[in-house]
Protein backbone atom coordinates (compact mmCIF):
# COMPACT_ATOMS: atom_id res chain seq x y z
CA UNK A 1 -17.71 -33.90 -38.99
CA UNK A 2 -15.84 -36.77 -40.63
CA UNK A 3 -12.23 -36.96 -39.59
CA UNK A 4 -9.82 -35.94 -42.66
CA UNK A 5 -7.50 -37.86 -44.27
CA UNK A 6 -4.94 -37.57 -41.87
CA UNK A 7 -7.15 -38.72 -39.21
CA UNK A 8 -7.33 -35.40 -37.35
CA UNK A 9 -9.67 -32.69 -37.15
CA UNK A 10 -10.60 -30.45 -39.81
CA UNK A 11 -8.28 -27.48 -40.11
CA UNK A 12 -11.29 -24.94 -39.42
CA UNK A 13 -11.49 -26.38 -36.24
CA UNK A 14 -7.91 -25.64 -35.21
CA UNK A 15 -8.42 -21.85 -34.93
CA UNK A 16 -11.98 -21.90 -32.67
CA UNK A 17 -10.13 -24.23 -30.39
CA UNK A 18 -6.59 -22.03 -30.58
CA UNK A 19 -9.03 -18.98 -29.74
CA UNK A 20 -10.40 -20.34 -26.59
CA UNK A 21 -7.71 -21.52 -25.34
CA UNK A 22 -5.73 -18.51 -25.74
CA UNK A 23 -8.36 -16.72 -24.29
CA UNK A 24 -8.98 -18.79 -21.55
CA UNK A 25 -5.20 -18.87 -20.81
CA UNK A 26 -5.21 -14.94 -20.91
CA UNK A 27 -8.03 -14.33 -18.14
CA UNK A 28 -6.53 -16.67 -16.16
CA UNK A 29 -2.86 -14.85 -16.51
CA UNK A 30 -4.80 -11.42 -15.97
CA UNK A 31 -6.65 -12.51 -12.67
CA UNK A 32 -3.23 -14.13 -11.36
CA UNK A 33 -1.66 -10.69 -11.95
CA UNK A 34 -4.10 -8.78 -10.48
CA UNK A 35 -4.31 -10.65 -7.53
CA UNK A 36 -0.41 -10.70 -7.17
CA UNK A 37 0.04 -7.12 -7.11
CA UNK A 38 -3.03 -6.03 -5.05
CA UNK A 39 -4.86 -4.12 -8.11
CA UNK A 40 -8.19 -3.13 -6.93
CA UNK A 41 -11.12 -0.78 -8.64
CA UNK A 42 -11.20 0.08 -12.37
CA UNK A 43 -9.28 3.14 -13.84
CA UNK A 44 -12.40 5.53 -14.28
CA UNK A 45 -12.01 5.34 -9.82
CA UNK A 46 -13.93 2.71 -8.70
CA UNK A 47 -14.29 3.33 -4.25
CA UNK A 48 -11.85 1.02 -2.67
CA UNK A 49 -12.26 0.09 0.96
CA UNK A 50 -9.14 1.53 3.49
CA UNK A 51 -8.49 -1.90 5.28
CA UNK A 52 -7.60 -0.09 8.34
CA UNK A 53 -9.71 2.83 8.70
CA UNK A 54 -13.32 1.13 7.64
CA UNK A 55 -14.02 3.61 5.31
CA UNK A 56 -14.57 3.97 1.91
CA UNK A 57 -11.81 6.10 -0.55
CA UNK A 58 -11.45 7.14 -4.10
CA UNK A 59 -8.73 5.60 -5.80
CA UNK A 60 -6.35 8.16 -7.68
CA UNK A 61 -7.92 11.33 -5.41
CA UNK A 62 -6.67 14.78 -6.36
CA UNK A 63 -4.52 13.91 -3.04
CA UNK A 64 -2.89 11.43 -4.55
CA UNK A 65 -2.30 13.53 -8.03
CA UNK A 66 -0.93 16.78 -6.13
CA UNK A 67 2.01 14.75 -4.33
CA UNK A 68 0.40 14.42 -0.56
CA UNK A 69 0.16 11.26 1.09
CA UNK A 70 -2.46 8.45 0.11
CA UNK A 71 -5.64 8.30 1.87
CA UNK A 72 -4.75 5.26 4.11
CA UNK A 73 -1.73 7.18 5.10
CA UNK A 74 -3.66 10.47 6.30
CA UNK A 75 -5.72 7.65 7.90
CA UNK A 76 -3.30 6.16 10.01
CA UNK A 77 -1.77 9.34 11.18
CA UNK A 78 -5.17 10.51 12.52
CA UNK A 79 -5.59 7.24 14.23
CA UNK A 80 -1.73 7.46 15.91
CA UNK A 81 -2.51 11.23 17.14
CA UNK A 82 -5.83 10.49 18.31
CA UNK A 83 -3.95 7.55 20.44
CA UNK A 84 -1.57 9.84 21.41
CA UNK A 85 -3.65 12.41 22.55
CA UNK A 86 -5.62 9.62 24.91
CA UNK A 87 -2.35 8.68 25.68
CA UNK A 88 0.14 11.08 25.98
CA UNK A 89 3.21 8.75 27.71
CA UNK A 90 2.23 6.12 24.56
CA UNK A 91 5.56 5.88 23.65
CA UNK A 92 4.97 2.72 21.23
CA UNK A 93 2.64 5.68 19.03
CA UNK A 94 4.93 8.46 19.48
CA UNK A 95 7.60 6.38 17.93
CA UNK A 96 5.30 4.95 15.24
CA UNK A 97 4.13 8.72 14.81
CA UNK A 98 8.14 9.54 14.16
CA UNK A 99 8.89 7.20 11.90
CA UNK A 100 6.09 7.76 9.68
CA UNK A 101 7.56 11.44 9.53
CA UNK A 102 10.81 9.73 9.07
CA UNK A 103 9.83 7.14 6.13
CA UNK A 104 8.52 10.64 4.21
CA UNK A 105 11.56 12.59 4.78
CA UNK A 106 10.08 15.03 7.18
CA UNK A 107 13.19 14.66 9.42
CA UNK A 108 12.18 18.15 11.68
CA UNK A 109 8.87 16.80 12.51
CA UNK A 110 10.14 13.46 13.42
CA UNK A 111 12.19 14.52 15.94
CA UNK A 112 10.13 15.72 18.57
CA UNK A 113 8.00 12.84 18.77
CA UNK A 114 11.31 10.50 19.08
CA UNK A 115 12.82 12.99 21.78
CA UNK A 116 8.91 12.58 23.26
CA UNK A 117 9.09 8.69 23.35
CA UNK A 118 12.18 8.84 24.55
CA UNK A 119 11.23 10.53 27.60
CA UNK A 120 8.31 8.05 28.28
CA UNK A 121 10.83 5.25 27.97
CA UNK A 122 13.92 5.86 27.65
CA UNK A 123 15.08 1.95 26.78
CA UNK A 124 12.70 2.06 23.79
CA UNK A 125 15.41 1.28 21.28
CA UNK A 126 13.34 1.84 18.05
CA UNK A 127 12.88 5.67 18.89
CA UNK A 128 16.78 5.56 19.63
CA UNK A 129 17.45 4.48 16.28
CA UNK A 130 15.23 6.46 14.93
CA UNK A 131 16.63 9.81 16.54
CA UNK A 132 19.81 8.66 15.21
CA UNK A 133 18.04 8.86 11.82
CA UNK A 134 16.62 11.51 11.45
CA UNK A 135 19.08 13.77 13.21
CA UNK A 136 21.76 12.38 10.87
CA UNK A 137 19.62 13.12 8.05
CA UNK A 138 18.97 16.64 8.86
CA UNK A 139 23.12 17.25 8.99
CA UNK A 140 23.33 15.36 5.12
């Protein structure tokens, strides 16, 4: 192609380059945004693996739809009451056990397992605070 008389490109080659680049520049924004905030599968559901459980979920189950906790949630609950029921003085899981009940608001439940760690160490200061919480939440 012969330079015009400018001594630039042509102008039809102005918009092939423009389109590249903008869609070059696009992918690139879309993969830096995707990989910022964690988005993983497609939107028709494609199976996710739960990091902590080793096994293989749905994204956007009926679970998720209907209100109840996510599936790596329901995971990690299992996994803290099969600890504690190895380990029934685990006061480290009974606390973690209460303050999962806490974090969703289920104040009642969260209790007993803070009252529980408590009495399997009574200097553990996280289920303190937590009974604090939680009892101070069911008064509100």
């Amino acid at each position: 192609m012969p330079p015009n008389e400018s001594g630039g490109l042509p102008p039809r080659v102005y918009l092939p380059i423009f389109v590249v680049t903008a869609a070059v520049f696009l992918c690139i924004m879309a993969y830096l945004v995707a990989d910022g905030f964690g988005v993983t599968g497609s939107v028709f559901g494609k199976a996710v693996t739960a990091r902590s459980a080793g096994e293989t979920l749905q994204q956007g189950s009926q679970n998720d739809v209907e209100g109840g906790p996510p599936a790596p949630v329901v995971a990690e609950l299992r996994k803290l009451r099969e600890r504690i029921a190895a380990h029934p003085s685990d006061d480290v899981a009974l606390e973690q056990l209460g303050d999962m009940y806490l974090a969703s608001d289920h104040f009642e439940q969260a209790i007993p397992f803070y009252e529980r760690a408590l009495r399997a160490n009574p200097r553990n200061v996280a289920a303190q605070e937590g009974l604090t919480q939680a009892r101070q939440a069911l008064r509100q």
